[in-house]
C-alpha atoms as a PDB file:
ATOM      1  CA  UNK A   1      76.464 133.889  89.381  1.00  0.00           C
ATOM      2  CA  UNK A   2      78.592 130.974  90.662  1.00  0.00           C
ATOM      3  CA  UNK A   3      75.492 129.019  92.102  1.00  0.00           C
ATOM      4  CA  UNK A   4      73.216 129.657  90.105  1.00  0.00           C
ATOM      5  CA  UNK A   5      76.140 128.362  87.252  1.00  0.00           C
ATOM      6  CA  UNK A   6      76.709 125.309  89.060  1.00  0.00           C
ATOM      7  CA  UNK A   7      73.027 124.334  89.795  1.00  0.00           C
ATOM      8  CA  UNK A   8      72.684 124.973  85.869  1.00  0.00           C
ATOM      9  CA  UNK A   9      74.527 121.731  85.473  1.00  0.00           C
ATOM     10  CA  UNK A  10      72.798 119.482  87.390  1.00  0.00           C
ATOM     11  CA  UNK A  11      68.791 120.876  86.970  1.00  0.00           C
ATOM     12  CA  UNK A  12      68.132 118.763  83.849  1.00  0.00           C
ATOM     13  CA  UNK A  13      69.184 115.555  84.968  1.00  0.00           C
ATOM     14  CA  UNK A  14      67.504 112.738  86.314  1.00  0.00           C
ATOM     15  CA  UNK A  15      70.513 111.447  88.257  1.00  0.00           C
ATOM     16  CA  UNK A  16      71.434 112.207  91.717  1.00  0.00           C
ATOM     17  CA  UNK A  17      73.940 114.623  92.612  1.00  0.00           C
ATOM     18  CA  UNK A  18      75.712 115.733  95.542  1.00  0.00           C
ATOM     19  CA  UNK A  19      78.427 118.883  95.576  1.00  0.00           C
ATOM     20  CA  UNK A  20      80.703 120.079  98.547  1.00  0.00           C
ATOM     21  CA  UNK A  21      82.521 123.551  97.378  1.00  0.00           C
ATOM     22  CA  UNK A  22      85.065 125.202  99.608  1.00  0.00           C
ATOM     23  CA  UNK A  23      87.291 127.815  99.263  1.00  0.00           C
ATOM     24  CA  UNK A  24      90.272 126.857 101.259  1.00  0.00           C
ATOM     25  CA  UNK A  25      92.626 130.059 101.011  1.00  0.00           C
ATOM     26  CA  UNK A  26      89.513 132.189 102.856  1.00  0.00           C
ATOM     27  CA  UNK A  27      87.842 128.717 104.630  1.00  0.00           C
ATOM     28  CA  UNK A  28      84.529 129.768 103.298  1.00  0.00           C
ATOM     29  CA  UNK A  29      82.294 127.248 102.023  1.00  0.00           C
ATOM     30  CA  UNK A  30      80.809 128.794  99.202  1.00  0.00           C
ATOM     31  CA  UNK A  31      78.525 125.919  97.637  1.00  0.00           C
ATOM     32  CA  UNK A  32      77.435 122.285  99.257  1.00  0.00           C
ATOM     33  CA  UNK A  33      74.027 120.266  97.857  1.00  0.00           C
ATOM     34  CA  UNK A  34      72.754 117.092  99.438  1.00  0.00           C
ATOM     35  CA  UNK A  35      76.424 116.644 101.375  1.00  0.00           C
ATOM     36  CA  UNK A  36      75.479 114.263 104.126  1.00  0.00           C
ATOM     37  CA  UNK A  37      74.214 111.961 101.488  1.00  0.00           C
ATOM     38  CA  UNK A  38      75.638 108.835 102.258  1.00  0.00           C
ATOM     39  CA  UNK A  39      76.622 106.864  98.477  1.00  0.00           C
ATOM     40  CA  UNK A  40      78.158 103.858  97.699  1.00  0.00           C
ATOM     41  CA  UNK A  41      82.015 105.237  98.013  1.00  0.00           C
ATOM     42  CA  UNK A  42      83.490 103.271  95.016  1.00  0.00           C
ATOM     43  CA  UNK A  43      87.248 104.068  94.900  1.00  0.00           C
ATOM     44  CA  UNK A  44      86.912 107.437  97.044  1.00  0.00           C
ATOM     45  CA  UNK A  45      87.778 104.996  99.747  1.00  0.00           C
ATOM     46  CA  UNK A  46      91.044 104.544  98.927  1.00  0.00           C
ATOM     47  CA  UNK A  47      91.961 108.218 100.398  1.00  0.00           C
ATOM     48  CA  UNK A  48      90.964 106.576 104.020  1.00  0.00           C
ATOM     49  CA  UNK A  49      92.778 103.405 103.108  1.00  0.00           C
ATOM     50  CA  UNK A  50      95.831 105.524 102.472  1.00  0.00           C
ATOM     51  CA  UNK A  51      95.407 107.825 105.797  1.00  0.00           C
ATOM     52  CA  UNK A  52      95.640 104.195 107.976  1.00  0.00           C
ATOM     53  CA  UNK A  53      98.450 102.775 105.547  1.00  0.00           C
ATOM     54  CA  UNK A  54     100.660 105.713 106.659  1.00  0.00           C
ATOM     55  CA  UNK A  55      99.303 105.693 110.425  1.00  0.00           C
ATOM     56  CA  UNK A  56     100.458 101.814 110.754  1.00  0.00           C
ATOM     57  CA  UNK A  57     103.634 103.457 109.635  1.00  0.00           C
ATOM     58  CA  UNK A  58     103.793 105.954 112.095  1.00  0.00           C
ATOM     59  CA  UNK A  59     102.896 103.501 114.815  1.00  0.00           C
ATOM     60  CA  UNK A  60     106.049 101.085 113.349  1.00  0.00           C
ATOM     61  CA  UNK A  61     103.961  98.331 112.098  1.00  0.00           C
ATOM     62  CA  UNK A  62     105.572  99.252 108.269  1.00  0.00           C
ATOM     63  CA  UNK A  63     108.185 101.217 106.809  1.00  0.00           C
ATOM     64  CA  UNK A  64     107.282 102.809 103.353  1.00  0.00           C
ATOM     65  CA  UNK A  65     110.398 101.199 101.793  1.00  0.00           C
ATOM     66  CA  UNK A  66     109.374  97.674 102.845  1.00  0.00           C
ATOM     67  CA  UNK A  67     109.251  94.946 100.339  1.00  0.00           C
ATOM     68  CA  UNK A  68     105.521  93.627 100.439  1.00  0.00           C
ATOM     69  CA  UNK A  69     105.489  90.252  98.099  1.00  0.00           C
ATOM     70  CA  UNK A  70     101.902  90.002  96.545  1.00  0.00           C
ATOM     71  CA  UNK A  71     100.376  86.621  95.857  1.00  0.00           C
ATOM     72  CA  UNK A  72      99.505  85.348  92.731  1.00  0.00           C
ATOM     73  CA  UNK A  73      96.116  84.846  93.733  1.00  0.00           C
ATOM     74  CA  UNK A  74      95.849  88.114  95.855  1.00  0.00           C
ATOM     75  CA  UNK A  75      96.168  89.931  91.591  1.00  0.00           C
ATOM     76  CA  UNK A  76      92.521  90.380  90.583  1.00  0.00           C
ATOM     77  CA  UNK A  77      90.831  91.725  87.373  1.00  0.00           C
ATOM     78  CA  UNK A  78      91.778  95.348  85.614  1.00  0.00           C
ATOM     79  CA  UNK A  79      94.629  95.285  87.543  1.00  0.00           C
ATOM     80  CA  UNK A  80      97.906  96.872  86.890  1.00  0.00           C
ATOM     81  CA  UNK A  81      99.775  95.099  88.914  1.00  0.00           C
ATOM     82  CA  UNK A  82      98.497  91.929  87.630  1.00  0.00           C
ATOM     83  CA  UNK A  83      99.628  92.825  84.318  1.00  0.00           C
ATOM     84  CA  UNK A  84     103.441  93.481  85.626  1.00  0.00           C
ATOM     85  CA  UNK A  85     105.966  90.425  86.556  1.00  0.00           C
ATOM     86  CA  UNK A  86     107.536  92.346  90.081  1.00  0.00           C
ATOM     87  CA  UNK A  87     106.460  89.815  93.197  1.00  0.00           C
ATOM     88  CA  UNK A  88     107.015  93.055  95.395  1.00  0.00           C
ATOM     89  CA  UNK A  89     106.718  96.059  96.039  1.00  0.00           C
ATOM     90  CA  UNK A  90     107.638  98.531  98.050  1.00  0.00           C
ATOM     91  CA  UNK A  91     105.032  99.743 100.408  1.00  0.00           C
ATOM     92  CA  UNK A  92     104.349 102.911  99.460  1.00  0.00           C
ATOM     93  CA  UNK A  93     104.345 102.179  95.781  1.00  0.00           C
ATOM     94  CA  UNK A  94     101.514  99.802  96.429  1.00  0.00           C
ATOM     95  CA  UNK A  95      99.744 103.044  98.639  1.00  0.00           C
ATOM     96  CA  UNK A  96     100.610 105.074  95.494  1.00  0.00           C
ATOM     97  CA  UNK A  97      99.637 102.203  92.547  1.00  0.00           C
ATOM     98  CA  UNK A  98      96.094 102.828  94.665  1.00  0.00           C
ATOM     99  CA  UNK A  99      95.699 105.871  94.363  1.00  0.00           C
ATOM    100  CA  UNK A 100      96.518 107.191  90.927  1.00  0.00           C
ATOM    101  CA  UNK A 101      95.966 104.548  88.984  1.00  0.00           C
ATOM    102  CA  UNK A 102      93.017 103.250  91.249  1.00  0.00           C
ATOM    103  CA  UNK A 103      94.825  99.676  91.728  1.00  0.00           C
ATOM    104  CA  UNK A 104      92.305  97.517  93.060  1.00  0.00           C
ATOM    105  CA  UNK A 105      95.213  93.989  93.788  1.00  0.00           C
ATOM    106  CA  UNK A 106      97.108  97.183  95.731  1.00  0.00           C
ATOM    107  CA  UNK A 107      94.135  98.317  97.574  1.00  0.00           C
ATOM    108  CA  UNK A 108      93.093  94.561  98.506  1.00  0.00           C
ATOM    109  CA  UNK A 109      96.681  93.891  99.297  1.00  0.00           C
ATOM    110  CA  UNK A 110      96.917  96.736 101.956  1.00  0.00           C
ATOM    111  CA  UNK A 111      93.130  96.021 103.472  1.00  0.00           C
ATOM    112  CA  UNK A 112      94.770  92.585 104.013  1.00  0.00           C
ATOM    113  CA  UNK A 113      97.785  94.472 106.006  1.00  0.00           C
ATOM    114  CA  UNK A 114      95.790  96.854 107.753  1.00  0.00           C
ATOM    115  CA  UNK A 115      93.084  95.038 108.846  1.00  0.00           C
ATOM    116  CA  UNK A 116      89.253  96.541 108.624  1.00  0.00           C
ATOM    117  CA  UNK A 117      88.926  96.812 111.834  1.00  0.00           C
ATOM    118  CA  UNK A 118      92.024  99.491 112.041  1.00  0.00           C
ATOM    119  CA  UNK A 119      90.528 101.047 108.822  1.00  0.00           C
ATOM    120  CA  UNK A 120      87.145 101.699 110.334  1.00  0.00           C
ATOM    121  CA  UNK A 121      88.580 102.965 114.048  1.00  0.00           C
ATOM    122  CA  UNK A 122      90.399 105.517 111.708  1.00  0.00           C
ATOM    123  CA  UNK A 123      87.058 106.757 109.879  1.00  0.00           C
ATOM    124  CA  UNK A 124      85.601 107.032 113.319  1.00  0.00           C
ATOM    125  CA  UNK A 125      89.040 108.347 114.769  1.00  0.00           C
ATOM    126  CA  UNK A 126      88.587 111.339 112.228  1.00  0.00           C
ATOM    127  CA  UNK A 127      85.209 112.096 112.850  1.00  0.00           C
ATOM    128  CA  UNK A 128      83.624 110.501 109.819  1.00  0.00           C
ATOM    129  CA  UNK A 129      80.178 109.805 110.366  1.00  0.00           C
ATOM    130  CA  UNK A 130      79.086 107.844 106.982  1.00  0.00           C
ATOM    131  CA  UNK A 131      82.257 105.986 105.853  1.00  0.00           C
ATOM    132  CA  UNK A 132      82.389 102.365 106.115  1.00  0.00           C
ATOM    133  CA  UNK A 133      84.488  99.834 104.633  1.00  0.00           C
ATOM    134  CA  UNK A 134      83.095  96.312 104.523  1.00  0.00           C
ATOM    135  CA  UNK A 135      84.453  94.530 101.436  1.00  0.00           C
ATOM    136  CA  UNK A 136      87.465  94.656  99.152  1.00  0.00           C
ATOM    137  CA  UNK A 137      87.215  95.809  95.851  1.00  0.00           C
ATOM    138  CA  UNK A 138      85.819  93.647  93.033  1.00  0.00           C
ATOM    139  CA  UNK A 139      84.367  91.657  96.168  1.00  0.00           C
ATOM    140  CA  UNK A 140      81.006  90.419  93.799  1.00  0.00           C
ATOM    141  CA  UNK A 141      80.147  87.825  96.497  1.00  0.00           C
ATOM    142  CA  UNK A 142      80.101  90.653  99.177  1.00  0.00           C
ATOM    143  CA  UNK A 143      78.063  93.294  96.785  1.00  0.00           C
ATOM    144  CA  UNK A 144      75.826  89.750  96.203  1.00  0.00           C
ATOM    145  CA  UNK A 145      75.540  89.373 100.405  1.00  0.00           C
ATOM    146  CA  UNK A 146      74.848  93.226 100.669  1.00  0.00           C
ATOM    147  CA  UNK A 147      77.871  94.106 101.690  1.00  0.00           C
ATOM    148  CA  UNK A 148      79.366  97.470 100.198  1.00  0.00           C
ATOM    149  CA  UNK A 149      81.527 100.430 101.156  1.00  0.00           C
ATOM    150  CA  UNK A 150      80.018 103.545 101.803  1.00  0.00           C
ATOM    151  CA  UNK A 151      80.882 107.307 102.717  1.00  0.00           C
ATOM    152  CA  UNK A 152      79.420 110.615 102.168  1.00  0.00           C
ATOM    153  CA  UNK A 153      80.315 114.220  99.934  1.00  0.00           C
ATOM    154  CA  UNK A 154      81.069 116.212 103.601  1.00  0.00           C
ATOM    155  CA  UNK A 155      83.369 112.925 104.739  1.00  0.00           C
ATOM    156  CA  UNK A 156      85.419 112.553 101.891  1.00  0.00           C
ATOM    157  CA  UNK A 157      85.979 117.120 102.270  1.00  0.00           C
ATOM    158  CA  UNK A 158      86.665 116.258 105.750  1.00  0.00           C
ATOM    159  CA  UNK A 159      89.295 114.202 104.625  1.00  0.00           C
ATOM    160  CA  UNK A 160      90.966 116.407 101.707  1.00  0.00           C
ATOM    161  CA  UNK A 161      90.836 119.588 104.064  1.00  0.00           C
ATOM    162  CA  UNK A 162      92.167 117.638 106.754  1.00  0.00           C
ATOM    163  CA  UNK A 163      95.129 116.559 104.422  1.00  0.00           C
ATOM    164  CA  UNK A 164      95.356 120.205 103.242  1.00  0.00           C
ATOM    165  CA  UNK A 165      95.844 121.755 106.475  1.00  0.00           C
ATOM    166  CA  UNK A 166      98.112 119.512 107.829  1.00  0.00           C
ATOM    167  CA  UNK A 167      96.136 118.046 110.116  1.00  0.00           C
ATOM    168  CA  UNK A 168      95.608 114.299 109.394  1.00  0.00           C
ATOM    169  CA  UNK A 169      98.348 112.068 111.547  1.00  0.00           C
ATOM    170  CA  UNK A 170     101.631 114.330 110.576  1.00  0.00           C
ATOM    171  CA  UNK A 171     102.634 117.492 108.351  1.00  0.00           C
ATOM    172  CA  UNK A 172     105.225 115.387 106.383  1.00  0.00           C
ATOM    173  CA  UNK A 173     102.705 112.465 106.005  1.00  0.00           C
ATOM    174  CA  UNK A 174      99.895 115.152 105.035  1.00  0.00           C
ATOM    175  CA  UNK A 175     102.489 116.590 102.460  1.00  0.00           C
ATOM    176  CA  UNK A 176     103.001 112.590 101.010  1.00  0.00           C
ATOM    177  CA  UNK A 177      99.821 112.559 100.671  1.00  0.00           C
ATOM    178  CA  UNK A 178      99.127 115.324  98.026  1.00  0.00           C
ATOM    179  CA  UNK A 179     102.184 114.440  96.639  1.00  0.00           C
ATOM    180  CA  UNK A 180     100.739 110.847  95.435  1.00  0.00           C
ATOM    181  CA  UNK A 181      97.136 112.962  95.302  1.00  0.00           C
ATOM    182  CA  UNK A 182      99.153 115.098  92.391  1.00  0.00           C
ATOM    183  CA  UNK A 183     100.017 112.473  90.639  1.00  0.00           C
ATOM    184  CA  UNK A 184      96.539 110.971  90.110  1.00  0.00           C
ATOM    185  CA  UNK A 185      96.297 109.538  86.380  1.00  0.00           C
ATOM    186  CA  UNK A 186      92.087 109.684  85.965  1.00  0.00           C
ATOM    187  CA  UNK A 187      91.350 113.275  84.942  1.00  0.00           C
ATOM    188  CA  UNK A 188      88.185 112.256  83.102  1.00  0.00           C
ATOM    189  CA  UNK A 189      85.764 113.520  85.720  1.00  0.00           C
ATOM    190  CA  UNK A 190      87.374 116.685  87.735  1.00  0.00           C
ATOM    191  CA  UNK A 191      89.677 117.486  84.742  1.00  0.00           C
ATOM    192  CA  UNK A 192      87.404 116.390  82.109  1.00  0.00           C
ATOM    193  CA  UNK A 193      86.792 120.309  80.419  1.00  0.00           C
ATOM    194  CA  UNK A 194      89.746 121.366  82.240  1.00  0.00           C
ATOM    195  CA  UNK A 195      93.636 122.016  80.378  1.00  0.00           C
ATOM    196  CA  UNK A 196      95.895 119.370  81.052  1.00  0.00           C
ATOM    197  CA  UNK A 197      97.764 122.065  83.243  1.00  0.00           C
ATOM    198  CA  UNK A 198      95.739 122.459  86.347  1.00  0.00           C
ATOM    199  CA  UNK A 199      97.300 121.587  89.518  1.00  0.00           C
ATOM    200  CA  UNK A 200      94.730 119.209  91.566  1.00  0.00           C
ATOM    201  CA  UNK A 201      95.392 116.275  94.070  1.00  0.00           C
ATOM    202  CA  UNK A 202      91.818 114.164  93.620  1.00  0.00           C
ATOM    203  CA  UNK A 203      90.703 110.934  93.712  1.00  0.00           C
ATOM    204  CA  UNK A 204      87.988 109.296  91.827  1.00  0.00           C
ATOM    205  CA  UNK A 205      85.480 106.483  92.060  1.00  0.00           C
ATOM    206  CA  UNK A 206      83.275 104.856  89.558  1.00  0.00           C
ATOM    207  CA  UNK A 207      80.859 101.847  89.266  1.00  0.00           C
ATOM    208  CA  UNK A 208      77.799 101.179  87.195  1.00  0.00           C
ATOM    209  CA  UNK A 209      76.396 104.878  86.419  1.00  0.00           C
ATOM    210  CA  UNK A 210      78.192 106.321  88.918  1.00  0.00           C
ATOM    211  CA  UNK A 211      80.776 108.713  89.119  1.00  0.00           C
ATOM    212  CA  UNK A 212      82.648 110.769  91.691  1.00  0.00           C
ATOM    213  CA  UNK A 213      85.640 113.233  92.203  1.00  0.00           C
ATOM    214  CA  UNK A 214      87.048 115.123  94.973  1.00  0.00           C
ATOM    215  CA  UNK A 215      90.062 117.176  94.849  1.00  0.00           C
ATOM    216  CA  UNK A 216      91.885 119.825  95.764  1.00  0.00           C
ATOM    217  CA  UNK A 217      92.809 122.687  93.101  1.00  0.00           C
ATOM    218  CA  UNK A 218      95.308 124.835  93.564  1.00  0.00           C
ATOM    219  CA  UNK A 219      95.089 128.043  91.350  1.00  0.00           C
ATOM    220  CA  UNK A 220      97.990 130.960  91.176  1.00  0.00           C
ATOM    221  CA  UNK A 221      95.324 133.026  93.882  1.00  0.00           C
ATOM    222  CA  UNK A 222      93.136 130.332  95.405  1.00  0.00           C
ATOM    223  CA  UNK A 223      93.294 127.194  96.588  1.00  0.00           C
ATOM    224  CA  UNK A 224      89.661 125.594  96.859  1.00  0.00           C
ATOM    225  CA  UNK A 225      88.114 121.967  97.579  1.00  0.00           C
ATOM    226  CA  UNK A 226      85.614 120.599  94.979  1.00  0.00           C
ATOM    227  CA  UNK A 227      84.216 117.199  95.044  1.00  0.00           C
ATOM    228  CA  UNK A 228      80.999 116.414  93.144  1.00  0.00           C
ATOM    229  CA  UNK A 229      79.286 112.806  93.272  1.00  0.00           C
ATOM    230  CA  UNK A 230      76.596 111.492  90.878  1.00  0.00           C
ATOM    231  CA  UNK A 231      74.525 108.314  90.965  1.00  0.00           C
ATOM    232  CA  UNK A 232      72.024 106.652  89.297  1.00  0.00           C
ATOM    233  CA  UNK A 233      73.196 108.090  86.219  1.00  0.00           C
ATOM    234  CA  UNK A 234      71.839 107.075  82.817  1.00  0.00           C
ATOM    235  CA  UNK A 235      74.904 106.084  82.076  1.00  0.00           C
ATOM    236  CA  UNK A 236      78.758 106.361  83.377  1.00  0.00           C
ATOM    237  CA  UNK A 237      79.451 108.934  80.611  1.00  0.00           C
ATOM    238  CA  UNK A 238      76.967 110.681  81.529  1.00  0.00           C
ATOM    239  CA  UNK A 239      78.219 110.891  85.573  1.00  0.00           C
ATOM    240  CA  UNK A 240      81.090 111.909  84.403  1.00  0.00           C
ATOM    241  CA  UNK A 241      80.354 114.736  82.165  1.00  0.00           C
ATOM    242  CA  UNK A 242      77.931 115.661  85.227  1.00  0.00           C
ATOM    243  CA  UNK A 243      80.942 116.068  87.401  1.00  0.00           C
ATOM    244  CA  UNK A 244      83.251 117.455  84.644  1.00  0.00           C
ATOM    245  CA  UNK A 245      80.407 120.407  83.756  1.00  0.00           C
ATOM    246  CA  UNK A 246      80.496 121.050  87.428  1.00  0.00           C
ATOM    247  CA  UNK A 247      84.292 121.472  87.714  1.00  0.00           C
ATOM    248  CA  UNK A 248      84.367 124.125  84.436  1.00  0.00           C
ATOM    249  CA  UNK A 249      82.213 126.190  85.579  1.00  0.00           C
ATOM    250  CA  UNK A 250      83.664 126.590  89.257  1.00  0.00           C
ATOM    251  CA  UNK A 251      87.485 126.645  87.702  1.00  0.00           C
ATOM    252  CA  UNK A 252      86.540 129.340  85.330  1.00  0.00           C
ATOM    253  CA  UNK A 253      84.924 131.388  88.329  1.00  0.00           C
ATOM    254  CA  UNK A 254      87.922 131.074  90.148  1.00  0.00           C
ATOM    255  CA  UNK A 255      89.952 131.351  87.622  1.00  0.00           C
ATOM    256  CA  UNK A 256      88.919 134.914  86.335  1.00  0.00           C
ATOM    257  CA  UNK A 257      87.872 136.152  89.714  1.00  0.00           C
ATOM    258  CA  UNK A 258      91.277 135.505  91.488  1.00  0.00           C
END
């Protein structure tokens, strides 16, 4: 009933779709479609941005209370911290300000600090075999040039179970990590037809008819991994009711058969 549910959502659509479904509690995959597909990431990857952040601070390059001053002209478009009058932050705020609230001056700030280079080695590092960073974000001239990030559906669940099971660079970083995950503020996609109660740690990405989520839920019974990426949408509401349809129908499964 649960597949042939989920596949319901995605049969009468022109668009491209990808899904990765794990149960974590039982580590049983129990759904995955097209999940080496390697897609433009959009902000998906922040998550690896973060991971490498937090290594440089386990290696002593950073602290996570250190004052990082951002430039004036480091502040780009649609940019909260653009819109705020603080010079600096403390470094994990600006890891945090990219996560849930998708902050692309934060994200180009810490590419800046970490270097792609170290980025990358970290992607490889975990095993990733279709994540790439190779611009920052609202980088037109780079998109222009050919130039764009990508990573795949079973990557970015390599990453989130990785995170879950305390096995990405330390348990107290791994536990950091879902903390800021938690507090993600975009719950149009995974938590579109969902109540504003679920527990999740996710992160999105979006760009021109394109939408993705991946996140972690964690139900009173079950704790499972969901992460469903659409492109070539009609449109971006579209991809995102694509992946919100998607996340319904596998919460209420869960839900009522936990």
């Amino acid at each position: 009933m649960l597949i042939e549910d989920i596949k319901s959502c995605h049969t009468d659509t022109k668009a491209n779709v990808s899904i990765v479904l794990k149960d974590l509690t039982n580590d049983k995959w129990r759904y995955t479609l097209d999940e080496n597909r390697v897609v433009p990431s959009a902000s998906t990857i922040k998550v690896l941005i973060m991971i490498e952040a937090l290594n440089q601070v386990l290696e002593g390059k950073y602290q996570l209370n250190q004052n990082i001053k951002i430039k004036e002209e480091d502040k780009v478009d649609f940019s909260i911290v653009k819109d705020l009058s603080a010079e600096s932050y403390n470094y994990v705020d600006i890891i945090t300000l990219m996560i849930i609230v998708s902050d692309n001056t934060a994200t180009n700030v810490l590419i800046d600090l970490l270097g792609y280079e170290n980025i990358n080695k970290m992607a490889k590092n975990l095993g990733l075999k279709n994540t790439i960073l190779s611009r920052k974000m609202l980088e037109f001239k780079a998109i222009q040039e050919g130039r764009e990030n990508y990573t795949s559906p079973m990557d970015m669940a390599a990453m989130m179970e990785g995170i879950y099971k305390k096995q990405i660079l330390t348990s107290h970083m791994c536990d950091l990590m879902i903390d800021i995950l938690r507090k993600q503020k975009y719950k149009d996609c995974l938590g579109r037809f969902l109540l504003e109660d679920v527990d999740m740690a996710h992160k999105t990405g979006g760009l021109k008819n394109l939408s993705h989520d991946i996140g972690i839920f964690y139900l009173d019974n079950i704790d499972y991994l969901l992460g469903v990426f659409v492109t070539e949408a009609s449109s971006d509401v579209e991809a995102k009711e694509m992946v919100g349809k998607v996340s319904k129908v596998v919460y209420d499964y869960f839900y009522l058969n936990n």
